[in-house]
Protein backbone atom coordinates (compact mmCIF):
# COMPACT_ATOMS: atom_id res chain seq x y z
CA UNK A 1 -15.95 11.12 -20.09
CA UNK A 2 -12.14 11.05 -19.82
CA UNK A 3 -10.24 7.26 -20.22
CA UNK A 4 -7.40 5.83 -18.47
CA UNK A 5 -5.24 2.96 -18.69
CA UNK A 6 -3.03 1.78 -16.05
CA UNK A 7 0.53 1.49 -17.04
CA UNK A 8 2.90 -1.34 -14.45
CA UNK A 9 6.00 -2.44 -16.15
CA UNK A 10 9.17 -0.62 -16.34
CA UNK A 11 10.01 -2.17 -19.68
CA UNK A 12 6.81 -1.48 -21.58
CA UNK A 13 6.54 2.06 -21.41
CA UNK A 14 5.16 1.40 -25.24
CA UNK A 15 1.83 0.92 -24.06
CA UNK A 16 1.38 4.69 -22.48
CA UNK A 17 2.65 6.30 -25.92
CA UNK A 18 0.26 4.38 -27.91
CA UNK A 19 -2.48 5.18 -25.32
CA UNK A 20 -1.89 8.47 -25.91
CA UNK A 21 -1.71 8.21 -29.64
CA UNK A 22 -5.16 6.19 -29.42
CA UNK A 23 -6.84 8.68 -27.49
CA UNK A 24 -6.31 8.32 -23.96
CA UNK A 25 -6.22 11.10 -21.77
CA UNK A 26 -4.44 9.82 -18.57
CA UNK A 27 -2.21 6.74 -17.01
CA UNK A 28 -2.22 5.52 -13.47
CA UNK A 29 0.64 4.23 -12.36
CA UNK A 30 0.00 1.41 -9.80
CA UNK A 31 2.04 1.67 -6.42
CA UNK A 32 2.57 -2.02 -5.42
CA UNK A 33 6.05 -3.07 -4.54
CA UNK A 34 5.74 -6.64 -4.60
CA UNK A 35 3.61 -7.32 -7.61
CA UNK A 36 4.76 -4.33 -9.95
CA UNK A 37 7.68 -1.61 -10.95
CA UNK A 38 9.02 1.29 -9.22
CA UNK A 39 6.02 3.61 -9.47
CA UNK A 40 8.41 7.13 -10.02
CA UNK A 41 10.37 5.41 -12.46
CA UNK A 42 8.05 4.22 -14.92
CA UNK A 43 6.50 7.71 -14.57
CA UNK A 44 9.84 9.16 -15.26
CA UNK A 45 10.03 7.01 -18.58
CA UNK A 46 6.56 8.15 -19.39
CA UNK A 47 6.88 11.66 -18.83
CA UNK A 48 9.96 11.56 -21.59
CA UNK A 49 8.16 9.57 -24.34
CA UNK A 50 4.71 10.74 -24.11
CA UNK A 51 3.47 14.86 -24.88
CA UNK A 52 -0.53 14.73 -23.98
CA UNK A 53 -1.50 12.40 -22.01
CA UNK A 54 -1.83 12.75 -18.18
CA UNK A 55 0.09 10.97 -15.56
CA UNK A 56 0.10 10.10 -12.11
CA UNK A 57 0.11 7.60 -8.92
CA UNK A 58 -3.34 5.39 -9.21
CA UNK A 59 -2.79 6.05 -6.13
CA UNK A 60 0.11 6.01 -3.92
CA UNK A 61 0.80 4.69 -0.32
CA UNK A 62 0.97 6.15 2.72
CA UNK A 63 2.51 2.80 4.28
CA UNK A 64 5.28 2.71 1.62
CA UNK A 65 7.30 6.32 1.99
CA UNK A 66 7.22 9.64 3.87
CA UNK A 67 4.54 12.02 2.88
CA UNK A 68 7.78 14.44 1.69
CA UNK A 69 9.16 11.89 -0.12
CA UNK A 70 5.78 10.79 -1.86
CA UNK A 71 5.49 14.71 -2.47
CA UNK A 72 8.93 15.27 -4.03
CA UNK A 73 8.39 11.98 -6.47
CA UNK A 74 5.41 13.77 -7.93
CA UNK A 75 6.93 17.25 -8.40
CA UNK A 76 9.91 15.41 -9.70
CA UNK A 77 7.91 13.93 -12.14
CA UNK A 78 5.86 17.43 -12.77
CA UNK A 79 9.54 18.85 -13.94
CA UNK A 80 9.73 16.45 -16.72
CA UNK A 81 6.05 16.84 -18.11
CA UNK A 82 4.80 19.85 -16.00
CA UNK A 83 1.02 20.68 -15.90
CA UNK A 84 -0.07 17.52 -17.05
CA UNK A 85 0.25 14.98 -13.40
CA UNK A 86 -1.93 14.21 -10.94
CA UNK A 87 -1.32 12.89 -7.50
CA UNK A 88 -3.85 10.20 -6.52
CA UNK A 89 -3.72 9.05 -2.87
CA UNK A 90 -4.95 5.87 -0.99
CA UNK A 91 -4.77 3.54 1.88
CA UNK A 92 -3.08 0.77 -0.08
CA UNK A 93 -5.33 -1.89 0.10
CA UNK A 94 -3.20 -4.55 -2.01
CA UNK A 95 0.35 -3.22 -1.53
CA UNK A 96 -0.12 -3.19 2.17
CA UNK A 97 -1.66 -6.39 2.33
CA UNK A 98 1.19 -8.20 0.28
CA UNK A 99 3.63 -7.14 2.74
CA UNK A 100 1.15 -8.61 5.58
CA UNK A 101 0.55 -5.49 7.06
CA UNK A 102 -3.27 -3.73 7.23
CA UNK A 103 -3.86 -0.48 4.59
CA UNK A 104 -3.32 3.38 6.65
CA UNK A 105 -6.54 4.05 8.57
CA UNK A 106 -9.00 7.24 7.91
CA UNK A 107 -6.95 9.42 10.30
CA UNK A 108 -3.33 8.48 9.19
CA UNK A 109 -4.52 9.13 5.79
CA UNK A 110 -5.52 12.28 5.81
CA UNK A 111 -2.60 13.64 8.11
CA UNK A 112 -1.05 11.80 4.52
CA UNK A 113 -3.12 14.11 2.09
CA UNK A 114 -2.76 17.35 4.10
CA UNK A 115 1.50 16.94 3.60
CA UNK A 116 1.21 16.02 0.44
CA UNK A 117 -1.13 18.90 -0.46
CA UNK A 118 1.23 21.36 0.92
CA UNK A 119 4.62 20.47 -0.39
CA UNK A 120 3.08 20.04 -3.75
CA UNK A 121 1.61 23.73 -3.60
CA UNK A 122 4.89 24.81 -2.74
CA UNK A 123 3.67 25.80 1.06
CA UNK A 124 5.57 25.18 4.45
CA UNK A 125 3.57 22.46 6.26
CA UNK A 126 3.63 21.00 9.81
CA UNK A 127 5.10 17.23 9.55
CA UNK A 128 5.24 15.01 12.29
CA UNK A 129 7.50 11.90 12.07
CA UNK A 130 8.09 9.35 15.38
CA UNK A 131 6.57 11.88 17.72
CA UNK A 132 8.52 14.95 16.40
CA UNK A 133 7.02 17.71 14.78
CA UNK A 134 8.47 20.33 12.71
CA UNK A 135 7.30 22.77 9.51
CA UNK A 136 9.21 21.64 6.74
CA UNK A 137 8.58 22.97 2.93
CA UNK A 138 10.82 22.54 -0.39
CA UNK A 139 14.16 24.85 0.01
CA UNK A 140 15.85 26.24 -3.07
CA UNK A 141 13.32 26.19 -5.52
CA UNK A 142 14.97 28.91 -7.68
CA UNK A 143 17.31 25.82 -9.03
CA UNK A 144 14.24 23.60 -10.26
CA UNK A 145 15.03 20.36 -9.02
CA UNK A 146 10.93 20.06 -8.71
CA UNK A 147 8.27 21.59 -10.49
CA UNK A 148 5.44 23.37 -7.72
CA UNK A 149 4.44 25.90 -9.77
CA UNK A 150 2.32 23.90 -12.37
CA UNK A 151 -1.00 22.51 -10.20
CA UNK A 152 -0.95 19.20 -9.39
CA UNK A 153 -4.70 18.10 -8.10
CA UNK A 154 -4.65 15.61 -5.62
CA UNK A 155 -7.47 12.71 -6.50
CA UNK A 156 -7.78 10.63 -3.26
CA UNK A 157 -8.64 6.85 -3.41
CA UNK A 158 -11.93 6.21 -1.54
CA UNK A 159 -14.54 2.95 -1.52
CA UNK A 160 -16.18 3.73 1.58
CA UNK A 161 -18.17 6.98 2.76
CA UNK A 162 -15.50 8.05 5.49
CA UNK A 163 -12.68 7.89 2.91
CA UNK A 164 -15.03 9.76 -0.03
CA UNK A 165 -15.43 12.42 2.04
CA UNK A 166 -12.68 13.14 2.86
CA UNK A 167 -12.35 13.74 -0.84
CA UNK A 168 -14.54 16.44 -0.93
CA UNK A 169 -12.25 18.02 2.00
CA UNK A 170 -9.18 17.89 1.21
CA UNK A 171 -9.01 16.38 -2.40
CA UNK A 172 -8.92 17.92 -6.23
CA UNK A 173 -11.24 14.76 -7.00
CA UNK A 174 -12.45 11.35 -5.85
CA UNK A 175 -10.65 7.69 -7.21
CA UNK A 176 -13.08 5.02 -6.36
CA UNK A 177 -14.32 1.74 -7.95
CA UNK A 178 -17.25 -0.44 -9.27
CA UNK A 179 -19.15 -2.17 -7.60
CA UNK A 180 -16.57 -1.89 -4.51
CA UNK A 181 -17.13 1.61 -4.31
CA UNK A 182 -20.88 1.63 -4.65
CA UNK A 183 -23.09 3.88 -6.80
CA UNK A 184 -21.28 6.76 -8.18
CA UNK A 185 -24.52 9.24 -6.83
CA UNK A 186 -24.07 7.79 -3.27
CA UNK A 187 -20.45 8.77 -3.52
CA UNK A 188 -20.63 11.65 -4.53
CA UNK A 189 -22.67 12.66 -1.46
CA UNK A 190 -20.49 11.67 0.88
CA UNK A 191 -17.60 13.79 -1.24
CA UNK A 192 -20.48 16.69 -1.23
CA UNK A 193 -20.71 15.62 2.72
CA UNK A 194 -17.15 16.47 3.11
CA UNK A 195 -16.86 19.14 1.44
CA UNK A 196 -19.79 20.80 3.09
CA UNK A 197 -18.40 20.28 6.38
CA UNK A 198 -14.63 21.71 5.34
CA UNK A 199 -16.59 24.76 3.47
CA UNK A 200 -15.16 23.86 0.40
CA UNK A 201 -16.65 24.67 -2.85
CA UNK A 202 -16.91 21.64 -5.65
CA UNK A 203 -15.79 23.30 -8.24
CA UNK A 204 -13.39 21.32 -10.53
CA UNK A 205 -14.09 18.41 -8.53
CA UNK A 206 -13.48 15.25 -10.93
CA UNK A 207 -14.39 11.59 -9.98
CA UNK A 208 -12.87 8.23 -11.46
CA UNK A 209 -13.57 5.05 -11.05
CA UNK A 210 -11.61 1.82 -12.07
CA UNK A 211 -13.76 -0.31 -13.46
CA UNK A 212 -14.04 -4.08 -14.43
CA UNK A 213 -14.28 -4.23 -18.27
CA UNK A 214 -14.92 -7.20 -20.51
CA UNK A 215 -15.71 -6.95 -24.65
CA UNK A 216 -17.78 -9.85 -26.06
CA UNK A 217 -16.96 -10.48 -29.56
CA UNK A 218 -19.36 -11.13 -31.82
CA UNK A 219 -21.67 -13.75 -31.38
CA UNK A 220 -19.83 -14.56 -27.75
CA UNK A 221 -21.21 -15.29 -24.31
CA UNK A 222 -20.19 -14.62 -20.81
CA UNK A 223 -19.48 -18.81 -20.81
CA UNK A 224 -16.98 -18.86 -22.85
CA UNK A 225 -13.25 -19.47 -21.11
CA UNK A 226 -12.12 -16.15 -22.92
CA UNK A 227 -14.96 -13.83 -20.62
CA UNK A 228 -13.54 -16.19 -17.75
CA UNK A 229 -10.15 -15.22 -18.58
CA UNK A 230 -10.05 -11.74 -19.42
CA UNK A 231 -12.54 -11.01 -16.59
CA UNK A 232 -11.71 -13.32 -14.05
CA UNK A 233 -8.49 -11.10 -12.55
CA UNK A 234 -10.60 -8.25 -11.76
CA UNK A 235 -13.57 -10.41 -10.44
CA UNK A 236 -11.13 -12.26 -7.92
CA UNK A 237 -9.45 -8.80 -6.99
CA UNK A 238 -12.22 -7.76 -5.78
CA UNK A 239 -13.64 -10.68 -3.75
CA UNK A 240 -10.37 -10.59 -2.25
CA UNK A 241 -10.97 -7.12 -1.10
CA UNK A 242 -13.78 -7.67 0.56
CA UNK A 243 -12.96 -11.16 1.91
CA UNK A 244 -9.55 -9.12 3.66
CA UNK A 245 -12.65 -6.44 5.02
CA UNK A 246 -14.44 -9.57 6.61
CA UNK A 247 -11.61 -11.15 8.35
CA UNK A 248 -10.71 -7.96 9.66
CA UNK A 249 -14.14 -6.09 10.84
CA UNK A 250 -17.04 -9.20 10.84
CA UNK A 251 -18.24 -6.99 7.97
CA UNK A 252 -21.26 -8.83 5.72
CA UNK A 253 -20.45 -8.96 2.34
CA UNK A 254 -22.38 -7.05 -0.17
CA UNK A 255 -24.86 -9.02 -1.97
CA UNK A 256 -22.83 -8.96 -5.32
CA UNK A 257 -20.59 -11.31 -3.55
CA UNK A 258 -23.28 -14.14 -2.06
CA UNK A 259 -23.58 -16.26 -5.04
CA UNK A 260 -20.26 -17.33 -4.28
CA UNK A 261 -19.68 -16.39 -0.66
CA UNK A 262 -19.88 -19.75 1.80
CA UNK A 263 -17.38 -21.88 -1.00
CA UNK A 264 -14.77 -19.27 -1.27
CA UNK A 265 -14.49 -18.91 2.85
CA UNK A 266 -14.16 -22.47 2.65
CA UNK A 267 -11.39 -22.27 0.04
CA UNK A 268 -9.42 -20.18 1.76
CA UNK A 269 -9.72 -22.29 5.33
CA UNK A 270 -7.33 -24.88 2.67
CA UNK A 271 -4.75 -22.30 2.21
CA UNK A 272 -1.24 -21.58 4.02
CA UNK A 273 -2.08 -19.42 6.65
CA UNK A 274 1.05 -17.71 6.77
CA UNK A 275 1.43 -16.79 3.10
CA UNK A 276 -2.36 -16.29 2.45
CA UNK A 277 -1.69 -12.87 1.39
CA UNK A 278 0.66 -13.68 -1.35
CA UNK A 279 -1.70 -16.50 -2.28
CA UNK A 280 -4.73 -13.82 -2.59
CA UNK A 281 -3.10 -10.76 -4.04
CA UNK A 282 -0.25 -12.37 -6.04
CA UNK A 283 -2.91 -12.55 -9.35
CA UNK A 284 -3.94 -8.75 -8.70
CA UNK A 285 -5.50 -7.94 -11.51
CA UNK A 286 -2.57 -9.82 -14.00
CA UNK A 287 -4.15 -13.37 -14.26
CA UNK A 288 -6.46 -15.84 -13.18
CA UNK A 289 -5.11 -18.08 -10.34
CA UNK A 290 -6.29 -21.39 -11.53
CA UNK A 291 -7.75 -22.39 -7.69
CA UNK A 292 -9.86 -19.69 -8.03
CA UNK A 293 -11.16 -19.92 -11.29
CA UNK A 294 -13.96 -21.95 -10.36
CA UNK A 295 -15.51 -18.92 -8.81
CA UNK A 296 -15.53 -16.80 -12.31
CA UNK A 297 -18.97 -17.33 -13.09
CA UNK A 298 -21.41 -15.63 -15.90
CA UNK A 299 -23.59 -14.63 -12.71
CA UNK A 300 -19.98 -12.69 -10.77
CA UNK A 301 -18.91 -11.49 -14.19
CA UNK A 302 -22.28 -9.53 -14.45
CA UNK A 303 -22.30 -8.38 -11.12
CA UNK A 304 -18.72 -7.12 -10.93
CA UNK A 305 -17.98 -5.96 -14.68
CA UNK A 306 -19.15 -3.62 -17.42
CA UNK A 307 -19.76 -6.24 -19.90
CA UNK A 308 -21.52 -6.69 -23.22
CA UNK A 309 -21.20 -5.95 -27.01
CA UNK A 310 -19.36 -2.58 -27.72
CA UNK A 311 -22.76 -0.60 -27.81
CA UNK A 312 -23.70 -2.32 -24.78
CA UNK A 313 -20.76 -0.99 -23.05
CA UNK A 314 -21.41 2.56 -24.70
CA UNK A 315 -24.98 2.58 -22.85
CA UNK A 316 -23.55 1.52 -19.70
CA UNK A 317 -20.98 4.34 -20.07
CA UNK A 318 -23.34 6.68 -21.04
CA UNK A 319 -25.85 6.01 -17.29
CA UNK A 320 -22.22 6.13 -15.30
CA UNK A 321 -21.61 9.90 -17.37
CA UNK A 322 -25.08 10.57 -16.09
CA UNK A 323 -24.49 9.26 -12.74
CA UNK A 324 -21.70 11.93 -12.13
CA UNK A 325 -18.81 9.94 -13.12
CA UNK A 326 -16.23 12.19 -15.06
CA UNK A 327 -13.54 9.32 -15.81
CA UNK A 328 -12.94 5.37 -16.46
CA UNK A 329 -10.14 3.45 -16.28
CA UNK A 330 -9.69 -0.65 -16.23
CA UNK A 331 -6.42 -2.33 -15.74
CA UNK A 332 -6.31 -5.66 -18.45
CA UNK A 333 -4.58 -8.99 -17.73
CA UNK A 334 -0.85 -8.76 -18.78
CA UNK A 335 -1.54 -11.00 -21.73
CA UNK A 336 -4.42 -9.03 -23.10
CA UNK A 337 -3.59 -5.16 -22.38
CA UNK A 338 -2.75 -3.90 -25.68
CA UNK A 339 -5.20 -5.79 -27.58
CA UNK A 340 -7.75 -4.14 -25.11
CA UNK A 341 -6.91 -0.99 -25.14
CA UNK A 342 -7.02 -1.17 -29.05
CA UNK A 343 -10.08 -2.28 -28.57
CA UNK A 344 -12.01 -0.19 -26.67
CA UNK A 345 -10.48 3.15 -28.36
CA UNK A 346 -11.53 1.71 -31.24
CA UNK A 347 -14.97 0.05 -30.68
CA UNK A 348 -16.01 2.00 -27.56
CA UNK A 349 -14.32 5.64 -27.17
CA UNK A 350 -14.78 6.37 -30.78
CA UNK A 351 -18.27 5.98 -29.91
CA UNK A 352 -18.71 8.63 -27.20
């Protein structure tokens, strides 16, 4: 199992070099305009204080720049730390929806990965921009403003089946998340689904997940107001996520989310309906909002997190390995990242 941390702040760039010297083996960089830093510059800072570890977009936006310019960011970044990036690719679930617009759909998407692909193999690709099509490709490589000739796998960002397989067609690997994502085996046959259906081989294939991550101390409970606090951000991110899938589609919610469901639809009938989406994603996985925190029960912690004593958490680890799942990240409140990171390094990785 490989383990991530998620690195958002252009002034604590710290945090990635003593990842690395703990352990970890890659950093996402979050893509969210209105709730965290430039994405290319804190991987730019990264890539010149760090040796090992990995880096990359956890996961970029099609909604937010031109597939070329998405594709020259990365290879930009590949110059300063070359062979050691990733891409990763989504819809943009919470950076769309802070701006008030809906995430790409399936088709935009992968038109998204297919550009991006190319340019970062160094190919000439077909791009189409406001109805106009022309093949365009990096020109002048011989003076090394970008870096194409180190690989950089493309790991696309996918919680339902259309969007994991299209994974297995056109990605290096598969970003998805627990529970939102469902059971890593199910995923992994929709990623074998695409695949099959692209005649693409598997080999290499990696799949992450982000998952929801909470450390009892000794002798603790999921009651206590520290589980509610360190949890709670990640709980609430994703009961927004599928509360935004509801409004938009009628979907039902999954079953992890009925304990709470009914109250929380009323809660949000109380908000501004204007700035709802700054009132829902504005705590994205940084802190509790304080209206919500009513809803950050023992029973949602247990359905939405890894949770338990540090051996606890090894086991669960262990079935997820089992599962098919080839690496973990988690992305701590603001207050609590480095202590958790410690942490699990420490209590957990050292372990495994």
């Amino acid at each position: 199992m490989k383990f991530g941390l998620s690195a958002n702040k252009i002034d604590e760039i710290g945090i990635v070099t003593h990842a690395e010297n703990l352990g970890y083996d890659f950093c996402w960089v979050t893509d969210s305009p209105m709730l965290r830093s430039e994405p290319f510059a804190v991987l730019a800072l990264a890539a010149q204080q760090t040796r090992t570890i990995r880096l990359g977009m956890g996961v970029a936006v099609p909604g937010l720049r031109l597939a070329p310019v998405a594709a020259n960011g990365m290879a930009t970044i590949n110059r300063l730390a070359p062979g050691r990036c990733f891409m990763g690719l989504g819809t943009g679930n919470t950076a769309m929806r802070t701006l008030g617009h809906k995430p790409a759909t399936v088709k935009a998407f992968a038109e998204y990965i297919r550009v991006v692909r190319a340019l970062l193999r160094g190919e000439e690709v077909e791009f189409t921009h406001k109805g106009v099509t022309h093949p365009i490709r990096f020109e002048n490589l011989h003076y090394r403003y970008v870096d194409v000739e180190h690989p950089v796998p493309i790991h696309v960002g996918g919680f339902g089946p259309r969007a994991q397989a299209l994974a297995g067609e056109l990605g290096d690997g598969l970003i998805t998340s627990i529970p939102r994502g469902g059971r890593i085996p199910a995923a992994l046959a929709n990623v074998r689904r695409g695949a099959e259906a692209a005649g693409r081989s598997l080999d290499g294939f990696e799949t992450f997940a982000l998952v929801n991550l909470l450390m009892l101390a000794p002798g603790e409970t999921l009651e206590s107001e520290r589980a509610k606090a360190v949890a709670g951000p990640a709980v609430m991110t994703n009961v927004h996520f599928v509360a935004e899938r509801y409004r938009e589609s009628g979907a039902e919610p999954p079953d992890y989310v009925l304990p709470i469901w009914e109250e929380y639809l009323d809660f949000l009938k109380k908000r501004d309906s204007e700035r709802r989406h700054q009132q829902m994603h504005g705590s994205h996985y940084s802190h509790l909002d304080p209206d919500e925190a009513r809803f950050v029960t023992p029973e949602m912690i247990r359905r939405f997190c890894i949770a338990g004593q540090p051996e606890e958490i090894v086991d669960q680890i262990r079935e997820l390995e089992r599962e098919g799942l080839t690496g973990m990240s988690f992305i701590p409140p603001f207050d609590q990242q480095y202590r958790m990171i410690e942490d699990f390094a420490r209590k957990v990785m050292a372990r495994l």
